[in-house]
C-alpha atoms as a PDB file:
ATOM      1  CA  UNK A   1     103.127  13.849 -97.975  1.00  0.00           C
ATOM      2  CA  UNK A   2     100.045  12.376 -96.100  1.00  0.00           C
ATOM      3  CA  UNK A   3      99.418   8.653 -96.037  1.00  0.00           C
ATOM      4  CA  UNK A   4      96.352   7.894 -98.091  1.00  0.00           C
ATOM      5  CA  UNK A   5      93.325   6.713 -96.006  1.00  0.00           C
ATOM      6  CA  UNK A   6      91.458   3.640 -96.553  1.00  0.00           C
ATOM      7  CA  UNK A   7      87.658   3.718 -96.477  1.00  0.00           C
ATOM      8  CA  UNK A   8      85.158   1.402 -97.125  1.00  0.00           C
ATOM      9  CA  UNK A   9      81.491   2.408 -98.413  1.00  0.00           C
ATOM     10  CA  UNK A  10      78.720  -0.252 -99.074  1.00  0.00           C
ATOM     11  CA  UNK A  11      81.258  -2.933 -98.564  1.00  0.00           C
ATOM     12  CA  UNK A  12      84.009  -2.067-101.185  1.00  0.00           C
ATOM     13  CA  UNK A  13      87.456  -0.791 -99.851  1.00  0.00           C
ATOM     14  CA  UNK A  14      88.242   2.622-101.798  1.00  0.00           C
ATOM     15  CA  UNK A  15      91.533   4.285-101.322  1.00  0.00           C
ATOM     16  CA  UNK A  16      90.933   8.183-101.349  1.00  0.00           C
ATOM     17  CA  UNK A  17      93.905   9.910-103.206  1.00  0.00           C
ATOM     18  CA  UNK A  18      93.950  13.879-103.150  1.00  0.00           C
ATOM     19  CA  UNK A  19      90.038  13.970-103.138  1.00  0.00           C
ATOM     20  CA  UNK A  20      89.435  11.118-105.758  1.00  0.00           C
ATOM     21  CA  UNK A  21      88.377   7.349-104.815  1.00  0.00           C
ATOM     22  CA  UNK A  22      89.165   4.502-106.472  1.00  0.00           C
ATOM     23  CA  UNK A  23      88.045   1.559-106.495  1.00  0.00           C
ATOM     24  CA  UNK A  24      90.475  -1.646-104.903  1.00  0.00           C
ATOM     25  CA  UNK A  25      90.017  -5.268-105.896  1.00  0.00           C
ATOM     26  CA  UNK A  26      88.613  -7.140-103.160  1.00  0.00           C
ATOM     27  CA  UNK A  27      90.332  -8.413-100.522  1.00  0.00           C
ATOM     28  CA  UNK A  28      89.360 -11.635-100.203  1.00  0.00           C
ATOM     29  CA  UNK A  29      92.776 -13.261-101.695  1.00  0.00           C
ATOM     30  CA  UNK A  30      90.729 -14.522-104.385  1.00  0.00           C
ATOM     31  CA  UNK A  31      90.227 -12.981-107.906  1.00  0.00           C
ATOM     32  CA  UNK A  32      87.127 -13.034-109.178  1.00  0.00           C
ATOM     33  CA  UNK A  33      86.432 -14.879-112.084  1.00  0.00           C
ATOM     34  CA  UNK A  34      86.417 -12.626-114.618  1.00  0.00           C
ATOM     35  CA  UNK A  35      89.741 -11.066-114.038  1.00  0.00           C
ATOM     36  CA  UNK A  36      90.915 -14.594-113.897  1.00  0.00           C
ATOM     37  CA  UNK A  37      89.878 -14.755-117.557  1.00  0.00           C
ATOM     38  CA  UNK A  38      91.219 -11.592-118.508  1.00  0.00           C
ATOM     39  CA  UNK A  39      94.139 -12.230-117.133  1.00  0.00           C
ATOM     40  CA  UNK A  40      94.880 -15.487-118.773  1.00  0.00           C
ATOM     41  CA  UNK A  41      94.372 -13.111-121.837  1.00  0.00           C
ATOM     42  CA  UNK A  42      90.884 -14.465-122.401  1.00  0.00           C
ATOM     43  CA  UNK A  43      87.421 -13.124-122.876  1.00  0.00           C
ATOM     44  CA  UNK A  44      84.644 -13.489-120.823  1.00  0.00           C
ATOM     45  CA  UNK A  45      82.813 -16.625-121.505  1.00  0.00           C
ATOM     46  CA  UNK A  46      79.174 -15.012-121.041  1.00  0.00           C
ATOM     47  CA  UNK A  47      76.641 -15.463-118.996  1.00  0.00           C
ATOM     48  CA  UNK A  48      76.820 -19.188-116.641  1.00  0.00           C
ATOM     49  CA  UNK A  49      75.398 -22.194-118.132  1.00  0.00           C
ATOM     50  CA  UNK A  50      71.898 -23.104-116.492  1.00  0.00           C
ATOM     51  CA  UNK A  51      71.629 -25.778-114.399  1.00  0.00           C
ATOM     52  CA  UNK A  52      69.493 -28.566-115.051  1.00  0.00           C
ATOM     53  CA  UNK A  53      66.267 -28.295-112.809  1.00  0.00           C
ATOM     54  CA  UNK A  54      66.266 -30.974-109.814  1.00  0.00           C
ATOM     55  CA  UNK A  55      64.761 -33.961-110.123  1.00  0.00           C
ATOM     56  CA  UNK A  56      61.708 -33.345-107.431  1.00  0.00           C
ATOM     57  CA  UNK A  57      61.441 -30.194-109.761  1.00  0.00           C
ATOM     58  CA  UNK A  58      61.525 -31.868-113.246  1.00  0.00           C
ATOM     59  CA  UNK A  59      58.605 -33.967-111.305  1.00  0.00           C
ATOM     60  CA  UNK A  60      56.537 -31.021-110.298  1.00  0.00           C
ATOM     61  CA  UNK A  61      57.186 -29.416-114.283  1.00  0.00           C
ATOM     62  CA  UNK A  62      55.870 -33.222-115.716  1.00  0.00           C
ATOM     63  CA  UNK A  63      53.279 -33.144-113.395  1.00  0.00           C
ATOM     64  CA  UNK A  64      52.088 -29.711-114.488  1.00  0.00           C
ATOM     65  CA  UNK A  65      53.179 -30.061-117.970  1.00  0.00           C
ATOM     66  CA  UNK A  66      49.733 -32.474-118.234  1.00  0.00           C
ATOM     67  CA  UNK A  67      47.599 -30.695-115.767  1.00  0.00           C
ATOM     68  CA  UNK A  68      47.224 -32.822-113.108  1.00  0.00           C
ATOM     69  CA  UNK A  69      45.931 -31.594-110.004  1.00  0.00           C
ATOM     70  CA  UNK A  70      48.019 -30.007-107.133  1.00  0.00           C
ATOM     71  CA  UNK A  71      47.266 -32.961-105.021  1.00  0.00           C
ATOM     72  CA  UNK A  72      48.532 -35.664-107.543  1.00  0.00           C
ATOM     73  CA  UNK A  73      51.556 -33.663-107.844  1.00  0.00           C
ATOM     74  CA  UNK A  74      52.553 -33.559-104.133  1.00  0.00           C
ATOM     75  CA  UNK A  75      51.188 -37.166-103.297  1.00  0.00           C
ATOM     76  CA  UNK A  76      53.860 -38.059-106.698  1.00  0.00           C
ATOM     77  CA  UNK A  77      56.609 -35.887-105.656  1.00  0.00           C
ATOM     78  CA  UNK A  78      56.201 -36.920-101.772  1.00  0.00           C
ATOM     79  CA  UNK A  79      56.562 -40.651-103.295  1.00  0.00           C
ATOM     80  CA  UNK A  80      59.875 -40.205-105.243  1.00  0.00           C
ATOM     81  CA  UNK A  81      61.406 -38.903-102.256  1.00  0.00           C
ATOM     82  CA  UNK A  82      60.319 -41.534-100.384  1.00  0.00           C
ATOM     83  CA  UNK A  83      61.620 -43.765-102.751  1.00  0.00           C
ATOM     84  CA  UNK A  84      65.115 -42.183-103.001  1.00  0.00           C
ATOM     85  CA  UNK A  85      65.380 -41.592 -99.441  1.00  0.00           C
ATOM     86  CA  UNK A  86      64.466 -45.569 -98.917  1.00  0.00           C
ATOM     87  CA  UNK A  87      67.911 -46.439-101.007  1.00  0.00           C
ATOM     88  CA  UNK A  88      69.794 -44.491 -99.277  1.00  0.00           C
ATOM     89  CA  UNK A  89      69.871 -41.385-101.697  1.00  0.00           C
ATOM     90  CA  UNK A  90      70.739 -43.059-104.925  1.00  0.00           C
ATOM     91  CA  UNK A  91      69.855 -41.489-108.224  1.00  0.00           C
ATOM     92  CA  UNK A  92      66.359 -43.114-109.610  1.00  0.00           C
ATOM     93  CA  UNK A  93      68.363 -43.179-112.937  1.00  0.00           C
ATOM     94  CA  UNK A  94      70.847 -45.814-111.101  1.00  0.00           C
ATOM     95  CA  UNK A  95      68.076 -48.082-109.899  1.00  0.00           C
ATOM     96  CA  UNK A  96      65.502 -49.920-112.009  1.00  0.00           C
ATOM     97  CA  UNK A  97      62.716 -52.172-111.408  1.00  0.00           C
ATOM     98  CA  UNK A  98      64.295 -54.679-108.462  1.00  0.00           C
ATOM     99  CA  UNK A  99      64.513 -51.434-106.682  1.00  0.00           C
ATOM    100  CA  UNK A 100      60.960 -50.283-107.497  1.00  0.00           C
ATOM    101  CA  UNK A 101      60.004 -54.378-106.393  1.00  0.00           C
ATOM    102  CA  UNK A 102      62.386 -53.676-103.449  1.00  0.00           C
ATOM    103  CA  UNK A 103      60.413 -50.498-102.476  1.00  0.00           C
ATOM    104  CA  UNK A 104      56.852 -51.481-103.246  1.00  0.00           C
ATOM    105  CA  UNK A 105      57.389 -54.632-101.111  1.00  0.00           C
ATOM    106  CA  UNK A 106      58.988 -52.922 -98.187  1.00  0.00           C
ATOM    107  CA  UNK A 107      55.763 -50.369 -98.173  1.00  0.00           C
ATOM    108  CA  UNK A 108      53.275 -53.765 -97.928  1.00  0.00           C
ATOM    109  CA  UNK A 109      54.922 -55.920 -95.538  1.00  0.00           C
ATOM    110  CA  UNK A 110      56.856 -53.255 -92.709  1.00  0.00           C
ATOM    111  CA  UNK A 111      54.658 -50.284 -93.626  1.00  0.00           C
ATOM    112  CA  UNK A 112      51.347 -51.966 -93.746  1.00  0.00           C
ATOM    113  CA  UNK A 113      49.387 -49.735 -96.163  1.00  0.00           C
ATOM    114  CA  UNK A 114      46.741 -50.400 -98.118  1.00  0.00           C
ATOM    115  CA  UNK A 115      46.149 -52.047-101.426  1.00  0.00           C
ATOM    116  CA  UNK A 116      45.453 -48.403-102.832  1.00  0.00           C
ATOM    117  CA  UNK A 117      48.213 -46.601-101.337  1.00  0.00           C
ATOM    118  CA  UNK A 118      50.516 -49.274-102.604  1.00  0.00           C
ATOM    119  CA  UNK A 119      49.015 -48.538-106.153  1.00  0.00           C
ATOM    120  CA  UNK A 120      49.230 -44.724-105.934  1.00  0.00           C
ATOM    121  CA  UNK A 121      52.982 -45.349-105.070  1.00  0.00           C
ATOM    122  CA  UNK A 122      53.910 -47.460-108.201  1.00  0.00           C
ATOM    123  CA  UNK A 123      51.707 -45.120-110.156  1.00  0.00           C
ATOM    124  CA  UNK A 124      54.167 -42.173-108.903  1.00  0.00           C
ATOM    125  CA  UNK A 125      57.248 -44.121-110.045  1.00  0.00           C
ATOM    126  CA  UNK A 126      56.003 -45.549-113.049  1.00  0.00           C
ATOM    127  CA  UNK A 127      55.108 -41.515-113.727  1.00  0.00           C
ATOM    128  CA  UNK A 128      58.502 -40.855-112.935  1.00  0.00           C
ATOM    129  CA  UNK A 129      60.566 -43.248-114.820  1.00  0.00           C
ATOM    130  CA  UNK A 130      58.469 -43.055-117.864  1.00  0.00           C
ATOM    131  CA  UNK A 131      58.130 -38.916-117.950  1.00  0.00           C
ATOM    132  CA  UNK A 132      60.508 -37.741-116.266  1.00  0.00           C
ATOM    133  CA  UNK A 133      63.173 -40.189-116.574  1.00  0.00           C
ATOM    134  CA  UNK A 134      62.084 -41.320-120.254  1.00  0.00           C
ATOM    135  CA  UNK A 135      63.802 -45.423-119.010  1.00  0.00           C
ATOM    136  CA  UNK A 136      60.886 -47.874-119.305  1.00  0.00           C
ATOM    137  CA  UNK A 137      61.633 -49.967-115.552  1.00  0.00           C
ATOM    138  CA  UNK A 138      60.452 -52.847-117.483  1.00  0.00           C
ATOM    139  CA  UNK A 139      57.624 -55.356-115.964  1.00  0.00           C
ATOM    140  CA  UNK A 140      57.289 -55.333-111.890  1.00  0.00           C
ATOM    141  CA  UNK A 141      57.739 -59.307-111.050  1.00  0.00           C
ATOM    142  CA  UNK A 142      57.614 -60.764-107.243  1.00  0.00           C
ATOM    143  CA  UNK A 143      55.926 -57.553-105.721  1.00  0.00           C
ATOM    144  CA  UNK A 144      54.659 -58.457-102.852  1.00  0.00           C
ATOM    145  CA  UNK A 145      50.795 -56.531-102.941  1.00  0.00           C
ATOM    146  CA  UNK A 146      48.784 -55.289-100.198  1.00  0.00           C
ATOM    147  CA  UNK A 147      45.630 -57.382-100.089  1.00  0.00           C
ATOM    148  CA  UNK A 148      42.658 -55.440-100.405  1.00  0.00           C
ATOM    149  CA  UNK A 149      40.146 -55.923 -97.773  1.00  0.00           C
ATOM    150  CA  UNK A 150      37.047 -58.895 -99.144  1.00  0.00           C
ATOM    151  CA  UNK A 151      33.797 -57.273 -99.139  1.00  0.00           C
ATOM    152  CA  UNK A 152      30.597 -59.291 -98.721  1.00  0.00           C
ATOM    153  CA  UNK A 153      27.602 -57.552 -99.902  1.00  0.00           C
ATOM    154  CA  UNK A 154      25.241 -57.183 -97.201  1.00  0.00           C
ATOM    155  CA  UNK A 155      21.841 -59.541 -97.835  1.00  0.00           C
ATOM    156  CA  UNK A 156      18.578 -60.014 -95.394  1.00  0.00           C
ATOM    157  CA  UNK A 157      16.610 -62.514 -95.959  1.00  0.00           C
ATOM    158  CA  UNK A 158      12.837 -62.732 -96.516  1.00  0.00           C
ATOM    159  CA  UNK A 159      12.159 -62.877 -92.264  1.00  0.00           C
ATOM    160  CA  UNK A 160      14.818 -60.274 -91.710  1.00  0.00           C
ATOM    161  CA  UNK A 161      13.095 -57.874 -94.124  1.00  0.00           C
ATOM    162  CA  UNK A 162       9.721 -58.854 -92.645  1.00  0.00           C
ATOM    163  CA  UNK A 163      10.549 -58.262 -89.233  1.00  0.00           C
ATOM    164  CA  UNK A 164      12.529 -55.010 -90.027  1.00  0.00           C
ATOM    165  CA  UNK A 165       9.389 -53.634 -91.804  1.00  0.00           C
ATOM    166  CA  UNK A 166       7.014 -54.738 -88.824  1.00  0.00           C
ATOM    167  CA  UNK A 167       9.171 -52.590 -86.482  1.00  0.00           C
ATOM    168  CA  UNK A 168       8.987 -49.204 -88.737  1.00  0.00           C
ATOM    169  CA  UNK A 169       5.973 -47.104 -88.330  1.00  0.00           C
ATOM    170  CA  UNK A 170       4.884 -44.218 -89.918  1.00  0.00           C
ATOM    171  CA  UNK A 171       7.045 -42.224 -92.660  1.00  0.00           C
ATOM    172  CA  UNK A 172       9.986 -44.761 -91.995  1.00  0.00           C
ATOM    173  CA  UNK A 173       8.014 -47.809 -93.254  1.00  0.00           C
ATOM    174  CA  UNK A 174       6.790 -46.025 -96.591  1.00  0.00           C
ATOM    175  CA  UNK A 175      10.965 -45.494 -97.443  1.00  0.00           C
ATOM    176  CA  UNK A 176      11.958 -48.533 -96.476  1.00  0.00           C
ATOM    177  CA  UNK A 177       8.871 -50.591 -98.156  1.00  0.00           C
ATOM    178  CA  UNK A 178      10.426 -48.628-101.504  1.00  0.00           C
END
């Protein structure tokens, strides 16, 4: 009697008998779930439960959900990252608003960015802990704010506007007499 020869076609192993192949469990020296199951003399429990989306994902679906624009979604996404990779890769749930203070601070004093940068980052958590998150982080106290730069309006006096005018000509001195 001949030994039977092992094959192995599109990566299972198949044992040829007398002209016949049949199928071999893998050979991994696991068994696959299912048989696990059946061989505990259960059924198969179905189809996997879905994960959860990610949170950077449940962002992006929020985000959408109200039909922001694609900017405002990766300028709020790129600032919850930010804020979990600044604590070290906590969960936002774990943190609240003396992280938030913490964070906000941190981006005014060390990262020196502007009053409106600072804004568009609370406005990214605030998005994310009330949408996303449904936690209210409560009221923001002792955040240090960027200072927004003082702006003097520009005014010439009567002379100024006098001698201005007496050194147009032409074209230029009918717009700027207007």
């Amino acid at each position: 009697m001949t030994e039977p020869a092992v094959t192995r076609s599109h990566g299972e192993r198949r044992v040829h008998l007398s002209g016949t192949a049949v199928p071999l469990p893998p050979d991994n020296g696991r068994t696959p779930a299912v048989h696990r199951s059946l061989q505990r003399g259960g059924e198969r429990d179905g189809p996997p439960e879905p994960r959860k989306p990610r949170l950077l994902d449940q962002m992006r679906e929020a985000v959408r959900l109200r039909h922001y624009s694609v900017r405002t979604e990766e300028a709020s996404v790129g600032w919850t990252r930010r804020f979990i990779l600044f604590h070290g890769k906590r969960h936002p749930r774990e943190m609240g608003a003396p992280e938030i203070t913490q964070f906000l601070s941190a981006l005014a004093v060390k990262g020196h960015v502007s009053a409106s940068t600072q804004n568009q980052a609370l406005c990214a958590l605030l998005f994310l802990y009330r949408h996303v998150l449904d936690l209210d982080p409560g009221w923001l106290e002792d955040v240090v704010r960027a200072r927004r730069p003082q702006r003097l309006p520009v005014v010439l006096t009567r002379a100024e506007v006098k001698a201005l005018l007496g050194a147009l000509e032409g074209v230029h001195w009918i717009m700027a007499s207007l």
